[in-house]
PDB file of N, CA and C in Angstrom:
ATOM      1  N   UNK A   1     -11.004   6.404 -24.886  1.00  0.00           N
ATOM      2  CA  UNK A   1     -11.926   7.434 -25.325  1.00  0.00           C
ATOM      3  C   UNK A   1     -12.585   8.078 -24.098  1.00  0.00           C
ATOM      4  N   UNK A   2     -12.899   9.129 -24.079  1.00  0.00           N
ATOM      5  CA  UNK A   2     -13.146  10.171 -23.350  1.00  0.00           C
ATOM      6  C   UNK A   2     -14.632   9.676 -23.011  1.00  0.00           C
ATOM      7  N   UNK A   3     -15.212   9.583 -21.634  1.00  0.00           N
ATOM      8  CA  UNK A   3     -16.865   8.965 -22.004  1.00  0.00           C
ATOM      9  C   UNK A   3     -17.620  10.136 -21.016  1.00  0.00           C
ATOM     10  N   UNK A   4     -18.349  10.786 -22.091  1.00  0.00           N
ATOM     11  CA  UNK A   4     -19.419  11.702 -21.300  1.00  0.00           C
ATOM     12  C   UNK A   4     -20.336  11.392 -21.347  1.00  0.00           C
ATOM     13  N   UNK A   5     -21.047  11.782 -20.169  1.00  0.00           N
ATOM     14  CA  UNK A   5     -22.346  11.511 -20.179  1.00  0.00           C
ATOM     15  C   UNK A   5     -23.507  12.601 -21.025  1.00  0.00           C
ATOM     16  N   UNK A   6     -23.374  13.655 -21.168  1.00  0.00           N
ATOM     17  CA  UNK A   6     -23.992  14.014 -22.052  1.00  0.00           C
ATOM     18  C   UNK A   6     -25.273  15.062 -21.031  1.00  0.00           C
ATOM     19  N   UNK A   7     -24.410  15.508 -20.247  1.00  0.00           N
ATOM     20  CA  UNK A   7     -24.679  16.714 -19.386  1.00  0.00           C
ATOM     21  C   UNK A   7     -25.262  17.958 -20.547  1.00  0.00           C
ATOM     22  N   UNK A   8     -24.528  18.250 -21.313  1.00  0.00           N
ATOM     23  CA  UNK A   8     -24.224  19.746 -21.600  1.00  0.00           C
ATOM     24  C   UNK A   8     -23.890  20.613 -20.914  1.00  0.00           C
ATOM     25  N   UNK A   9     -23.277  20.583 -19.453  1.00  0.00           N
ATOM     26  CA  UNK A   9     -22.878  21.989 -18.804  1.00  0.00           C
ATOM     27  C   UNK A   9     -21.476  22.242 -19.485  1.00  0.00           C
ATOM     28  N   UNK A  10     -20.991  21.583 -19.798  1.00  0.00           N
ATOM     29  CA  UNK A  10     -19.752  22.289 -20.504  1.00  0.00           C
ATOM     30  C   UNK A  10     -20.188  22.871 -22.082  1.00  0.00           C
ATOM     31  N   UNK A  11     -21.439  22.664 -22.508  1.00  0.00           N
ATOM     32  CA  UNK A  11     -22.045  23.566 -23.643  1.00  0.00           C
ATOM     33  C   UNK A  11     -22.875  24.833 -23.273  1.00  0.00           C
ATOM     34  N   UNK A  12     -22.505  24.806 -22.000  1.00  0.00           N
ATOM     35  CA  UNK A  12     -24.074  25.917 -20.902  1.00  0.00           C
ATOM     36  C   UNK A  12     -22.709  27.261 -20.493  1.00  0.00           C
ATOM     37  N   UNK A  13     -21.771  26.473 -20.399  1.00  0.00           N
ATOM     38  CA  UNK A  13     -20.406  27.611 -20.109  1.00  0.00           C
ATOM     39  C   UNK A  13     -19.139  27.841 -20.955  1.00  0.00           C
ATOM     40  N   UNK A  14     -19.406  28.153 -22.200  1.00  0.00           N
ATOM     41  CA  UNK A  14     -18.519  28.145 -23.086  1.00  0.00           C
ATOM     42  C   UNK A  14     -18.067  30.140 -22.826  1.00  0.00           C
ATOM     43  N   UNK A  15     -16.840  29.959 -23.368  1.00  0.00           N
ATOM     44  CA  UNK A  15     -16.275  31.211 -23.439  1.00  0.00           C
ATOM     45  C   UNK A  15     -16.160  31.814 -25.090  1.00  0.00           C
ATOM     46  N   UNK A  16     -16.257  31.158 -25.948  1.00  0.00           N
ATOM     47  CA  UNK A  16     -16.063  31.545 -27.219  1.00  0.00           C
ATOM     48  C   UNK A  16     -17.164  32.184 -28.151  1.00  0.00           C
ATOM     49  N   UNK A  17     -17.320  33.494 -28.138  1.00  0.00           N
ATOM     50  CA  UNK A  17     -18.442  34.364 -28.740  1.00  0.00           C
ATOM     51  C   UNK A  17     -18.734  34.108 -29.980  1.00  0.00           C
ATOM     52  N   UNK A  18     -18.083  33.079 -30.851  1.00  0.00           N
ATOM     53  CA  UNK A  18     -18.932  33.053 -31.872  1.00  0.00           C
ATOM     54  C   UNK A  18     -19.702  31.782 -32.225  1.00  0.00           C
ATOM     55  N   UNK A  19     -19.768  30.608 -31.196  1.00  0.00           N
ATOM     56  CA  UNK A  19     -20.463  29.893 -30.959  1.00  0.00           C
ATOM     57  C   UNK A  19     -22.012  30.457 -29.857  1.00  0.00           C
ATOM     58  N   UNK A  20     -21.622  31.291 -29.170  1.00  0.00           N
ATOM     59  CA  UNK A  20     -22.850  31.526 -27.787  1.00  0.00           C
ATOM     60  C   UNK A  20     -24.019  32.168 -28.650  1.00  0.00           C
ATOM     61  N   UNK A  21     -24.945  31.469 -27.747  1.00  0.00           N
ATOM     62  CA  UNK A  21     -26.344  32.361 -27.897  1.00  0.00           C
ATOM     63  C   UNK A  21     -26.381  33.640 -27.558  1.00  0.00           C
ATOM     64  N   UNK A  22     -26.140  34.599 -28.581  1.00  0.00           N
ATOM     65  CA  UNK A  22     -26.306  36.205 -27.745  1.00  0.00           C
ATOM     66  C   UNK A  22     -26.947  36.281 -26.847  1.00  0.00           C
ATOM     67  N   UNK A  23     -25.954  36.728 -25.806  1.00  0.00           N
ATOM     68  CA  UNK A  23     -26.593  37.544 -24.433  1.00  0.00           C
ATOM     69  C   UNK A  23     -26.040  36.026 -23.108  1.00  0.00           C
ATOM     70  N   UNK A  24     -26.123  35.029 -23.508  1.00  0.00           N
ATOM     71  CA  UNK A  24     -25.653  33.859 -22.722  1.00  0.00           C
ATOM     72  C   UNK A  24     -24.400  32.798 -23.008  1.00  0.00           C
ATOM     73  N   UNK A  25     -24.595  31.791 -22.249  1.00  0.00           N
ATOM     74  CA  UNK A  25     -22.715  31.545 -22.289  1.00  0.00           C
ATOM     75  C   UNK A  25     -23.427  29.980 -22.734  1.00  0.00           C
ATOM     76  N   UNK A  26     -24.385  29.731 -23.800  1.00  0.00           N
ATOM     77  CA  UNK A  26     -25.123  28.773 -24.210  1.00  0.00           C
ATOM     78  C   UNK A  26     -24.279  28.640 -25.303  1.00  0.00           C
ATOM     79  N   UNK A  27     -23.813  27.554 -25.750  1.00  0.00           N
ATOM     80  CA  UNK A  27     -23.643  27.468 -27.319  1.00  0.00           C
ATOM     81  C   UNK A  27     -25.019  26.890 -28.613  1.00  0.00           C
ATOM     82  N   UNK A  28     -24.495  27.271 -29.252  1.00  0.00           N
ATOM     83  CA  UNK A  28     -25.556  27.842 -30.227  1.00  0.00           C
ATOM     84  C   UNK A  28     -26.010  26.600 -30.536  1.00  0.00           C
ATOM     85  N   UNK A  29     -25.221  25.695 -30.886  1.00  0.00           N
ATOM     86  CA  UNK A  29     -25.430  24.271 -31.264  1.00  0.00           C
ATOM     87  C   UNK A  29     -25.500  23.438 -30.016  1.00  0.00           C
ATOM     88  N   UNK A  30     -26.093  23.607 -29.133  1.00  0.00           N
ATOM     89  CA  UNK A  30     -26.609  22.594 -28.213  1.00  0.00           C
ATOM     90  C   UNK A  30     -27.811  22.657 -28.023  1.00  0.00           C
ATOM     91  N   UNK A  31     -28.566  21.162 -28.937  1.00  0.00           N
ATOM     92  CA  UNK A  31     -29.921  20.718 -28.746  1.00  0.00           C
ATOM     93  C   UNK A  31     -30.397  20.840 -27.287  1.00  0.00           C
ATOM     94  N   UNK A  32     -31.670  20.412 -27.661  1.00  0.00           N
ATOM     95  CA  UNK A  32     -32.544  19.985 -26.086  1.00  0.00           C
ATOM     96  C   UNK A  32     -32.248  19.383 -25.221  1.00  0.00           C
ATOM     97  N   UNK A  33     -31.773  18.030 -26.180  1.00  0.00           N
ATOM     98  CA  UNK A  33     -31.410  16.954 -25.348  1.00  0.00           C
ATOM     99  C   UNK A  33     -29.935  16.759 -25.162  1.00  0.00           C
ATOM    100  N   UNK A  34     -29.443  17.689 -25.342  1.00  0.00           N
ATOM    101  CA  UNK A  34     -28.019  17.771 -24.745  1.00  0.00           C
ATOM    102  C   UNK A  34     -27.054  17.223 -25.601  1.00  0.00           C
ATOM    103  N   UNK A  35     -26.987  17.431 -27.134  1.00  0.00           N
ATOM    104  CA  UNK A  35     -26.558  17.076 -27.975  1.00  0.00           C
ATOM    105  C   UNK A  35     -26.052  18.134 -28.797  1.00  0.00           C
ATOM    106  N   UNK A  36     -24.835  17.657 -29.490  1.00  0.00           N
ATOM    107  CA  UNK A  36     -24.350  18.954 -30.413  1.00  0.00           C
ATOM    108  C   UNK A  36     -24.506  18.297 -31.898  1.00  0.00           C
ATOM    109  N   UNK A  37     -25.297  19.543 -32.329  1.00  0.00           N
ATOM    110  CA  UNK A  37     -25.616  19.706 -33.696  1.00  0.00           C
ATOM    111  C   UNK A  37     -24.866  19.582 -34.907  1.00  0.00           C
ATOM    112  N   UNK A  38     -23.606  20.173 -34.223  1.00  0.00           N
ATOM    113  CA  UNK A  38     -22.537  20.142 -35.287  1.00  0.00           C
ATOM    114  C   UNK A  38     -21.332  18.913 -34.482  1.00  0.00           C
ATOM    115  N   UNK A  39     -21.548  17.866 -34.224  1.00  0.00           N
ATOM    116  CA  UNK A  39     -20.909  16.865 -33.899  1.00  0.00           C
ATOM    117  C   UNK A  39     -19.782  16.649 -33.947  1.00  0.00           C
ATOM    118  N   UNK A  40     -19.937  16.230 -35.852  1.00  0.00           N
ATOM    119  CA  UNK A  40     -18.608  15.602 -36.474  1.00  0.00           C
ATOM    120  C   UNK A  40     -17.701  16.950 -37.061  1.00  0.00           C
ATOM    121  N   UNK A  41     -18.300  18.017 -36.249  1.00  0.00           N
ATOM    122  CA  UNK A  41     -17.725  18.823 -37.377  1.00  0.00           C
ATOM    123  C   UNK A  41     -17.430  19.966 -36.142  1.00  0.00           C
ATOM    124  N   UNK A  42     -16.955  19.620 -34.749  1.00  0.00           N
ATOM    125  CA  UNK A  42     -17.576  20.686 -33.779  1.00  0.00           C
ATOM    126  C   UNK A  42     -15.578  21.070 -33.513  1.00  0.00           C
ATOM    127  N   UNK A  43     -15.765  22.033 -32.916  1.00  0.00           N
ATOM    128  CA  UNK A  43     -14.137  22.788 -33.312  1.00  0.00           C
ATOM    129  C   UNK A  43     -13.401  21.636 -31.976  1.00  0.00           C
ATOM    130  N   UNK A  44     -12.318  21.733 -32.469  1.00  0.00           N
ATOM    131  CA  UNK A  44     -10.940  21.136 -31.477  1.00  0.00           C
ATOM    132  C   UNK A  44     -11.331  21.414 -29.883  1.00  0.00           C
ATOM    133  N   UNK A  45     -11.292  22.609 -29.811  1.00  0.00           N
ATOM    134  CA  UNK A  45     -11.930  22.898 -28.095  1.00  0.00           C
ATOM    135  C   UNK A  45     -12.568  21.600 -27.440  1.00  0.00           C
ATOM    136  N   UNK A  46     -13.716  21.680 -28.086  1.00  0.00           N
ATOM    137  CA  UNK A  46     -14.854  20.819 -28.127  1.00  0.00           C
ATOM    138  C   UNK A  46     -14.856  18.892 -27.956  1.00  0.00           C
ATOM    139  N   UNK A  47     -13.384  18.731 -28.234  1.00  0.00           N
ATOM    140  CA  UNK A  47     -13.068  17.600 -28.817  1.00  0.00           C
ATOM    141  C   UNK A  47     -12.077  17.021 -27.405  1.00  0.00           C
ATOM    142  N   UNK A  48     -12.445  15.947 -26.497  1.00  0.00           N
ATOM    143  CA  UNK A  48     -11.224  15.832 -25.367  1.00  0.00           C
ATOM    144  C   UNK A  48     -10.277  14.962 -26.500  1.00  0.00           C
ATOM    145  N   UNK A  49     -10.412  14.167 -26.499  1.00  0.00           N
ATOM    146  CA  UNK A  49      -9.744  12.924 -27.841  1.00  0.00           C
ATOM    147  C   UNK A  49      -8.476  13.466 -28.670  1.00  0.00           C
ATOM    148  N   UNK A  50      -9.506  14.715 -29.342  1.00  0.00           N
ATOM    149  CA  UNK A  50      -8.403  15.302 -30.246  1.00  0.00           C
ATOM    150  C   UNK A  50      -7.577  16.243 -30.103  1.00  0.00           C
ATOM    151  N   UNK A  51      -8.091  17.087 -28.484  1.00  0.00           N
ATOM    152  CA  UNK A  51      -7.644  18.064 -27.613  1.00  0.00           C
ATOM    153  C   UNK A  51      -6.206  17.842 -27.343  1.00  0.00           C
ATOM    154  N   UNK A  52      -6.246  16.330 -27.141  1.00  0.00           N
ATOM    155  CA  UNK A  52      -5.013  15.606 -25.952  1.00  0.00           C
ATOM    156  C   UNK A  52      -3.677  15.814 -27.208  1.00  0.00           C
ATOM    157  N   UNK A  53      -3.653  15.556 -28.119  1.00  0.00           N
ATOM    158  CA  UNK A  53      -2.547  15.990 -28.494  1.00  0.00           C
ATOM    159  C   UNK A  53      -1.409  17.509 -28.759  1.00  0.00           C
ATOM    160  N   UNK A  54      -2.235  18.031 -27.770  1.00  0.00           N
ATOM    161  CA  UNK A  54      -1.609  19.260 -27.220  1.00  0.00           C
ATOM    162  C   UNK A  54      -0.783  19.437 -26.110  1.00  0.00           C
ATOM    163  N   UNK A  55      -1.304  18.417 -25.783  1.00  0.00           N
ATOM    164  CA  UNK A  55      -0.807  18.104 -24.309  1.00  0.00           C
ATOM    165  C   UNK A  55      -0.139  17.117 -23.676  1.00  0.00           C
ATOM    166  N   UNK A  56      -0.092  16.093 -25.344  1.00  0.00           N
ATOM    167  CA  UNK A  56       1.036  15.085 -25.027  1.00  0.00           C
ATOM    168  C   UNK A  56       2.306  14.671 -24.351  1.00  0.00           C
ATOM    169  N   UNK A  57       2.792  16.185 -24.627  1.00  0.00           N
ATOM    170  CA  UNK A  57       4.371  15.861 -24.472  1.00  0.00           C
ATOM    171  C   UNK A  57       4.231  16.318 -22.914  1.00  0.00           C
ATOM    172  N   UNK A  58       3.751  16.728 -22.267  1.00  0.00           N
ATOM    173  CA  UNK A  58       3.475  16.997 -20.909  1.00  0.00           C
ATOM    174  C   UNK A  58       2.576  16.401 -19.835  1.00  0.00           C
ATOM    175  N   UNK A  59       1.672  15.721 -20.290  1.00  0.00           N
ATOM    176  CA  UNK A  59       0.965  14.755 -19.503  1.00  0.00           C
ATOM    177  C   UNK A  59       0.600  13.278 -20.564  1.00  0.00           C
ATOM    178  N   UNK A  60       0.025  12.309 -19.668  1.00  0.00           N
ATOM    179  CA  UNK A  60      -0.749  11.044 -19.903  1.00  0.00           C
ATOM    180  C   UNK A  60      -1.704  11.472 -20.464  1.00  0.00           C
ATOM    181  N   UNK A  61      -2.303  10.000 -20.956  1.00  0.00           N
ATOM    182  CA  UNK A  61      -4.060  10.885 -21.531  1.00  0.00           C
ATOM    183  C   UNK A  61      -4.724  10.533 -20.656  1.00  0.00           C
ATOM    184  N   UNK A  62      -4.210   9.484 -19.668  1.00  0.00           N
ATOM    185  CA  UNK A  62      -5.101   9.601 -18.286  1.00  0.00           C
ATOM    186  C   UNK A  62      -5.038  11.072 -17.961  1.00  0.00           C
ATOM    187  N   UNK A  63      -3.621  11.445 -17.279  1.00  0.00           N
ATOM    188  CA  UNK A  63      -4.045  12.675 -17.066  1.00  0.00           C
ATOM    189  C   UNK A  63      -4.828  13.542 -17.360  1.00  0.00           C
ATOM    190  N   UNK A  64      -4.872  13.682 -18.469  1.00  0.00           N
ATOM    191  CA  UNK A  64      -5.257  14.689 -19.390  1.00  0.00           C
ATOM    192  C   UNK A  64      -7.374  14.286 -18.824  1.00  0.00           C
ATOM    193  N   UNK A  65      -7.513  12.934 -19.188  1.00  0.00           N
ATOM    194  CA  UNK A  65      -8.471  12.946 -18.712  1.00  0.00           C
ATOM    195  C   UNK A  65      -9.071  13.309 -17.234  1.00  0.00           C
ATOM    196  N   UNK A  66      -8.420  12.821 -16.608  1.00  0.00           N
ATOM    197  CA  UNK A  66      -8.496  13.198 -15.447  1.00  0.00           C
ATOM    198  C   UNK A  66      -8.902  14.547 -15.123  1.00  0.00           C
ATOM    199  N   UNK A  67      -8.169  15.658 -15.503  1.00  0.00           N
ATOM    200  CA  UNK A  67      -7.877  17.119 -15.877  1.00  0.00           C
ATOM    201  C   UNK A  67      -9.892  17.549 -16.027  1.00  0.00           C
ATOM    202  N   UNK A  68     -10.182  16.627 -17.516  1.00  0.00           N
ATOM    203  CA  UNK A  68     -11.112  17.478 -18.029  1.00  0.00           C
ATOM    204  C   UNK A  68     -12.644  16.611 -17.300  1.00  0.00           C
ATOM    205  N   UNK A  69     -11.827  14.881 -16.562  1.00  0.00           N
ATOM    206  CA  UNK A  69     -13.238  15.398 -15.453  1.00  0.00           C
ATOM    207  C   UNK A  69     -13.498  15.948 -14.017  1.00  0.00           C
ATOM    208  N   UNK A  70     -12.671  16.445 -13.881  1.00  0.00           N
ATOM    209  CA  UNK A  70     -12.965  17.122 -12.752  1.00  0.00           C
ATOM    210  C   UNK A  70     -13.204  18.306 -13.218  1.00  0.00           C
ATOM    211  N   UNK A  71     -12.839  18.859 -14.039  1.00  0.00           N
ATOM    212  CA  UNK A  71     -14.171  20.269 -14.991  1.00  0.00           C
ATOM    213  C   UNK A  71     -15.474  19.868 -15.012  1.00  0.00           C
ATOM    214  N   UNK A  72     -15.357  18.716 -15.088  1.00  0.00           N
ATOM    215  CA  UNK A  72     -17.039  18.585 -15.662  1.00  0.00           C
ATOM    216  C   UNK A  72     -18.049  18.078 -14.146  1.00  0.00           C
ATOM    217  N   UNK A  73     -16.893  17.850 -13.278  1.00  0.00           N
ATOM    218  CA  UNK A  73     -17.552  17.345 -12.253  1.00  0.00           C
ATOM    219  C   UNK A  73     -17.707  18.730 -11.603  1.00  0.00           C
ATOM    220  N   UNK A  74     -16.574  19.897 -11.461  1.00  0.00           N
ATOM    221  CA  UNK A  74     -16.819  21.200 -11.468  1.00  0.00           C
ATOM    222  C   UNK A  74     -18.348  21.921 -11.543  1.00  0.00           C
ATOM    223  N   UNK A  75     -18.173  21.566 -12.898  1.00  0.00           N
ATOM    224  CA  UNK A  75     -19.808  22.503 -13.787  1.00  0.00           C
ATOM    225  C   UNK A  75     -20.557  21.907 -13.376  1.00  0.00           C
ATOM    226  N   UNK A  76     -20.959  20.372 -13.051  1.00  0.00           N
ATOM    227  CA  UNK A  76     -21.879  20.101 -12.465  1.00  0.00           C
ATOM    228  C   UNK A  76     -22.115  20.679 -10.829  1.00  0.00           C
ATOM    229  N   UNK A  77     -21.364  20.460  -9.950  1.00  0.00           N
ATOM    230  CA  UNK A  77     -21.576  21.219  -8.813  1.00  0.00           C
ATOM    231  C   UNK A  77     -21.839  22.199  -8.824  1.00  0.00           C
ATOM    232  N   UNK A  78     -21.577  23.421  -9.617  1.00  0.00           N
ATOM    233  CA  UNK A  78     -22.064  25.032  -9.668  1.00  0.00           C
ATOM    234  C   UNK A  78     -23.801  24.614 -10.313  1.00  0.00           C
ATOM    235  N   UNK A  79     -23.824  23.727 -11.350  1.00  0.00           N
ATOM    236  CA  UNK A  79     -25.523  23.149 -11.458  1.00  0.00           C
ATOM    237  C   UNK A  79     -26.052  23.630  -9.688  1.00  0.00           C
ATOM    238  N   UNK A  80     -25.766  22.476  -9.240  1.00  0.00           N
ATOM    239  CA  UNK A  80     -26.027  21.536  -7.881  1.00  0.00           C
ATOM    240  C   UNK A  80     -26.346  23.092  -6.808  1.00  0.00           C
ATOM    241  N   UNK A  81     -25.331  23.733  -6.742  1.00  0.00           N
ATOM    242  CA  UNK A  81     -24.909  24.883  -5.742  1.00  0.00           C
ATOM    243  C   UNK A  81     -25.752  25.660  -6.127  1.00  0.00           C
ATOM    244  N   UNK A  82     -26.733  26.090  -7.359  1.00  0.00           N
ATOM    245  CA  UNK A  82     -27.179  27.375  -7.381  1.00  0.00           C
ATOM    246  C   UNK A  82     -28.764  27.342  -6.697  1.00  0.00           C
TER     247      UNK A  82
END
């Protein structure tokens, strides 16, 4: 299982307009505390776990993990950098 820590920068830089807070790249459903609102119910994107079977036939799910933390280690450094 995929283990985040529960950043939210990957909820602070979403690309999909009908989740964002108009005018920012916030999703709509990310609490205070860095939690999503719509959890059990939050789209595939959203999901590394359930993501990976897209990507089966071409990588590990290490890989795959691997892949999506160094995104997140990414978004945190642009945090860090600004």
């Amino acid at each position: 299982m995929f283990k985040c820590d529960c950043c939210g920068e990957c909820c602070k830089h979403i690309d999909i307009e009908e989740f964002k807070i108009p005018g920012t790249t916030i999703c709509k459903y990310l609490t205070k505390d860095n939690k999503c609102s719509i959890y059990e119910h939050r789209p595939i994107i959203c999901n590394i776990d359930k993501g990976y079977k897209f990507f089966k036939d071409i990588m590990t799910l290490e890989e795959w993990y691997q892949i999506n933390y160094t995104a997140c280690k990414e978004l945190k450094d642009m945090k860090m950098n600004k």
